[in-house]
Structure formats: structure tokens, C-alpha cells
C-alpha atoms as a PDB file:
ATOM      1  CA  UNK A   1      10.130  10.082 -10.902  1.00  0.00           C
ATOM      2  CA  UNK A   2       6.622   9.321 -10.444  1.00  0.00           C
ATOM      3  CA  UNK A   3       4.900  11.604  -7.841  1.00  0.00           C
ATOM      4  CA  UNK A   4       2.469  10.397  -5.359  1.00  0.00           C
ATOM      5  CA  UNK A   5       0.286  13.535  -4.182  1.00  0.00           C
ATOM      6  CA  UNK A   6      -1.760  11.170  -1.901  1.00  0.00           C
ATOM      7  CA  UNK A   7       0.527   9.766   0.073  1.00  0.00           C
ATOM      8  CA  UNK A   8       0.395  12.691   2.229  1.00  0.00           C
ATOM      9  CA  UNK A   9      -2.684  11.504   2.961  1.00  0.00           C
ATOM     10  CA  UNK A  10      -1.243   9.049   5.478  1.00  0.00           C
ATOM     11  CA  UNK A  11      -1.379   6.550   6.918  1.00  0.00           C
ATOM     12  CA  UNK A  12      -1.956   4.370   4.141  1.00  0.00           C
ATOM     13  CA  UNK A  13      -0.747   1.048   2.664  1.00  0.00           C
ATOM     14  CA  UNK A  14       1.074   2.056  -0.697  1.00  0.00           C
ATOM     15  CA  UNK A  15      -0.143   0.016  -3.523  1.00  0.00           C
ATOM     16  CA  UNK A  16       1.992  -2.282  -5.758  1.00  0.00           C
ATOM     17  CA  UNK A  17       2.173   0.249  -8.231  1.00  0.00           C
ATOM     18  CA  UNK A  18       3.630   2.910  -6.102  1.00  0.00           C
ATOM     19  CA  UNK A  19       5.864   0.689  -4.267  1.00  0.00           C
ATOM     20  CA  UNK A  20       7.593  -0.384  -7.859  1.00  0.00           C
ATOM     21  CA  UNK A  21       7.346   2.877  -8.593  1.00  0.00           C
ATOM     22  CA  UNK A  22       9.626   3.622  -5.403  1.00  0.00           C
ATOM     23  CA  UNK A  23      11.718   0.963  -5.804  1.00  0.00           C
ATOM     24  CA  UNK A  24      12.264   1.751  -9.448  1.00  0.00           C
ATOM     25  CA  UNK A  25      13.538   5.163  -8.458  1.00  0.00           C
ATOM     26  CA  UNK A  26      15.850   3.807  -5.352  1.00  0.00           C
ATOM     27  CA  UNK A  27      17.709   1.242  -8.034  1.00  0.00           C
ATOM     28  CA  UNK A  28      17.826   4.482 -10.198  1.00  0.00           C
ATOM     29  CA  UNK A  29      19.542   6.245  -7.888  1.00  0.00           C
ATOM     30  CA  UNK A  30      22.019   4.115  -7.226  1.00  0.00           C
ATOM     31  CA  UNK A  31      23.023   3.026 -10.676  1.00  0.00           C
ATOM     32  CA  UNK A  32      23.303   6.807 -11.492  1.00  0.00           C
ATOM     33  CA  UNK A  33      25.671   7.210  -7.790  1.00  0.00           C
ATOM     34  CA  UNK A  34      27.468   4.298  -8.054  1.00  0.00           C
ATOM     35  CA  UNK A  35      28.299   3.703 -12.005  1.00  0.00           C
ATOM     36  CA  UNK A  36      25.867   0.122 -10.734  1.00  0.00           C
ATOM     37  CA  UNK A  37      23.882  -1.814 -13.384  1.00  0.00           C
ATOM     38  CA  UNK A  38      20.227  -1.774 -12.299  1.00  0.00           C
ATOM     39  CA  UNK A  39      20.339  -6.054 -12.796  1.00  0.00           C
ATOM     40  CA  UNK A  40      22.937  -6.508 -10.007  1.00  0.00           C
ATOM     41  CA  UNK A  41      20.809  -4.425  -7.102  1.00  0.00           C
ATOM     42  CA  UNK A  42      18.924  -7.555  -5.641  1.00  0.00           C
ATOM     43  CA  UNK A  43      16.883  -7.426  -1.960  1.00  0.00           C
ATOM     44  CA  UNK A  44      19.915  -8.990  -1.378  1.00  0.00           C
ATOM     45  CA  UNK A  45      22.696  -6.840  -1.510  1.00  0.00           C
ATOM     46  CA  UNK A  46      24.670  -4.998   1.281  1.00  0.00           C
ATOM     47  CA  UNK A  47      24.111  -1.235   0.815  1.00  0.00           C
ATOM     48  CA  UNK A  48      27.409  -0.829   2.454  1.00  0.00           C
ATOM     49  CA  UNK A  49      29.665  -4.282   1.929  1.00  0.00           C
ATOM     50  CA  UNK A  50      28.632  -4.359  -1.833  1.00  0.00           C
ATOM     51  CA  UNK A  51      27.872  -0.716  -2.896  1.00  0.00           C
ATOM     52  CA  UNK A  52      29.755   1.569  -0.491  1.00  0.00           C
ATOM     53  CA  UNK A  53      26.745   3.457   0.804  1.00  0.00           C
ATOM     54  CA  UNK A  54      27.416   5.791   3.715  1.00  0.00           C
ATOM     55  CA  UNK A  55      25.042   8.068   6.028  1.00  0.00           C
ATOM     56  CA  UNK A  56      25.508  11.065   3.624  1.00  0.00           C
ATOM     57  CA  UNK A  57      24.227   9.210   0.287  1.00  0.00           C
ATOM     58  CA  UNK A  58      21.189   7.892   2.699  1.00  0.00           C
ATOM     59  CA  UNK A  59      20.447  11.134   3.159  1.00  0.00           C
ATOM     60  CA  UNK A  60      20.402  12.040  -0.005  1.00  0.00           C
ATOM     61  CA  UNK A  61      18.322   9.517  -1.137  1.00  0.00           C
ATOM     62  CA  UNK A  62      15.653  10.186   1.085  1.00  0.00           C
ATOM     63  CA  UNK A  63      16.103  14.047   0.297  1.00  0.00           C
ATOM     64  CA  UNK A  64      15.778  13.247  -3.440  1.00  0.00           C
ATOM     65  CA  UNK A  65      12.749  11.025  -2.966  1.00  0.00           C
ATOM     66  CA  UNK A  66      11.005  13.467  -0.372  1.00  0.00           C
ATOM     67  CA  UNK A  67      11.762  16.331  -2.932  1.00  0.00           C
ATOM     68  CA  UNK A  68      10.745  14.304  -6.015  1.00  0.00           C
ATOM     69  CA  UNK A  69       7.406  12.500  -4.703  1.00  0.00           C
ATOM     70  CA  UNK A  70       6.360  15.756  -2.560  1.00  0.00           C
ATOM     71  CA  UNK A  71       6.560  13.913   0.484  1.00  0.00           C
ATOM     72  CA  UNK A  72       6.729  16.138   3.862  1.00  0.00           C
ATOM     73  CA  UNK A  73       9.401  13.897   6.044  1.00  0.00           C
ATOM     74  CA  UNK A  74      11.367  15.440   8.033  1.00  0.00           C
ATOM     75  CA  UNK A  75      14.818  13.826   7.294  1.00  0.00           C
ATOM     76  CA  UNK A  76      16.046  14.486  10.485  1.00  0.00           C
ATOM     77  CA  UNK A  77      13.600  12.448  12.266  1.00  0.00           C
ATOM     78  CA  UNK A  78      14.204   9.592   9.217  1.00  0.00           C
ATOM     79  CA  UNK A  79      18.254  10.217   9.875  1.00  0.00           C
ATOM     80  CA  UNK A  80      18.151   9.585  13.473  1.00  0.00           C
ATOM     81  CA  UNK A  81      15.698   6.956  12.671  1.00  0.00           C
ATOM     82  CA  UNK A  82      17.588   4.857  10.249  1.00  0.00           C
ATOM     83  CA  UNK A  83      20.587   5.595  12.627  1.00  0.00           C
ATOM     84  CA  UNK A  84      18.784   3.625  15.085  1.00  0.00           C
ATOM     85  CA  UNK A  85      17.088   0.978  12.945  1.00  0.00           C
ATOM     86  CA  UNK A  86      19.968   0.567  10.054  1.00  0.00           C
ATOM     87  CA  UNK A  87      18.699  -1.581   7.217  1.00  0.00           C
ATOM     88  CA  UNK A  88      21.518  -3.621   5.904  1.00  0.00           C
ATOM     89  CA  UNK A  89      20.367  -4.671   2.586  1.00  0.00           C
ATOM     90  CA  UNK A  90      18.104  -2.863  -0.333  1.00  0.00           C
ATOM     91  CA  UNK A  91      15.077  -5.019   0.569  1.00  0.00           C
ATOM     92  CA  UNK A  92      15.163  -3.776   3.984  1.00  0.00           C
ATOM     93  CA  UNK A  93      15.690  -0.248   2.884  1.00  0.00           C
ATOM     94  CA  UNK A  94      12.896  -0.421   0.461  1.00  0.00           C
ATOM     95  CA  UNK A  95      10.250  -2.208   3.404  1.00  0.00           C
ATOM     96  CA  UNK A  96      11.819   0.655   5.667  1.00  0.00           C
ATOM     97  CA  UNK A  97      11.268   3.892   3.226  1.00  0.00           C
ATOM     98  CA  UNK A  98       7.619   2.147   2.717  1.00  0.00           C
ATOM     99  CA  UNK A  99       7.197   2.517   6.268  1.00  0.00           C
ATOM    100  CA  UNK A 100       7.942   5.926   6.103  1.00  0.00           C
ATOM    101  CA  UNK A 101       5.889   6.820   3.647  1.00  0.00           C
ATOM    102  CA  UNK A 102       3.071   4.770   4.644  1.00  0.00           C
ATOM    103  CA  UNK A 103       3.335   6.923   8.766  1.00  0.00           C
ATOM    104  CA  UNK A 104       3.478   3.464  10.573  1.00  0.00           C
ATOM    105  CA  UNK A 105       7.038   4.823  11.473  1.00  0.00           C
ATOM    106  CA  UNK A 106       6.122   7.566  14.816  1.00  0.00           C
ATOM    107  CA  UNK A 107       8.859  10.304  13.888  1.00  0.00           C
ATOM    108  CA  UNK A 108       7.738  12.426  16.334  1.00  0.00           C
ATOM    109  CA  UNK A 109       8.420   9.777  18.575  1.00  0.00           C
ATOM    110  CA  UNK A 110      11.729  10.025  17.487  1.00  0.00           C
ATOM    111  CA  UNK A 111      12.316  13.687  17.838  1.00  0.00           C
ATOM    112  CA  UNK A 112      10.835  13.162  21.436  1.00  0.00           C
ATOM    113  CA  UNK A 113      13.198  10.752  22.500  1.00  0.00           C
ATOM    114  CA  UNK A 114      15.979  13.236  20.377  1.00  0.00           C
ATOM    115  CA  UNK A 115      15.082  16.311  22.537  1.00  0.00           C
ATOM    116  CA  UNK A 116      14.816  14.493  26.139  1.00  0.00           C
ATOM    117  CA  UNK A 117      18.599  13.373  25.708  1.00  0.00           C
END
């Protein structure tokens, strides 16, 4: 996996490189979890009708990726935030990890919100 040292420098839009990059890396994982050829995961398909994915594989996903591209989420925040806003499909998975990445997601609002309830 490619690493991307800069986006800690956020915000910032990630270029098309780095988001194929990502997205390359997402399909990657899930043909190596899910015994999946790489052709059959669309935008399209269900992450949880059509490949099974549950809240533990999210996580690691995102743990993998934060780990791999030396990323400083905190996947707690992007749990309960996912929890909240639940992509369906890989397209909006992939738009929501760029998000993410590129800090136009406000985790610490999240964590706020977390600790008043």
C-alpha cells in the first residue's frame, strides 16, 4: 500500500492519484477478506447484501488503512461516525473514507456529542 505522508497535512482535497491509490487498496482488501474477484466490486455493490461486511471488518479496514498510509484517525471517532452515517455501497464508502482523510469530517465533533450522552 501506497503511503501518503502529506495527508496529515489536512485538510486537503486528495488528488486522483491518491484516491485510486485508496480505492485500489479498499478492493484489495476485500478480495483478500472475502475470497471476491477485484472485477465484481463496482460503486455499486452492497457492502453488506452482496459481500457480508459487518462493523468489525469496517473497522478493520479503516485500522489497516490508518496503519498502512500513516494516517492519525482516531477509529473511534470514524466507528461512531460511520455508525451514524452508514454508507451502503463501496462508492459511498470510498467518498466517505475520502472525507476522512481529507478532515472535512469534524471527529471531534463526534467525540463531543459521544461524551455529552
Amino acid at each position: 500500500m501506497e503511503q501518503f505522508s502529506q495527508i496529515l497535512d489536512r485538510p486537503r482535497d486528495l488528488s486522483a492519484s491518491e484516491r485510486s491509490a485508496l480505492r485500489k487498496d479498499v478492493v484489495e482488501f476485500f478480495v483478500e477478506e472475502y475470497e471476491l474477484e477485484a472485477d465484481a466490486l463496482h460503486d455499486d455493490v452492497d457492502l453488506v447484501a452482496d459481500i457480508g461486511m459487518d462493523s468489525l471488518t469496517f473497522l478493520e479496514l479503516f485500522d489497516e488503512i490508518n496503519a498502512n498510509h500513516q494516517l492519525d484517525l482516531d477509529l473511534r471517532a470514524v466507528a461512531k461516525y460511520a455508525q451514524n452515517h452508514p454508507a451502503a455501497t463501496l462508492g459511498a464508502f470510498l467518498q466517505q473514507l475520502f472525507l476522512l482523510i481529507e478532515g472535512k469530517v469534524d471527529l471531534s465533533a463526534v467525540e463531543a456529542a459521544e461524551n455529552r450522552t
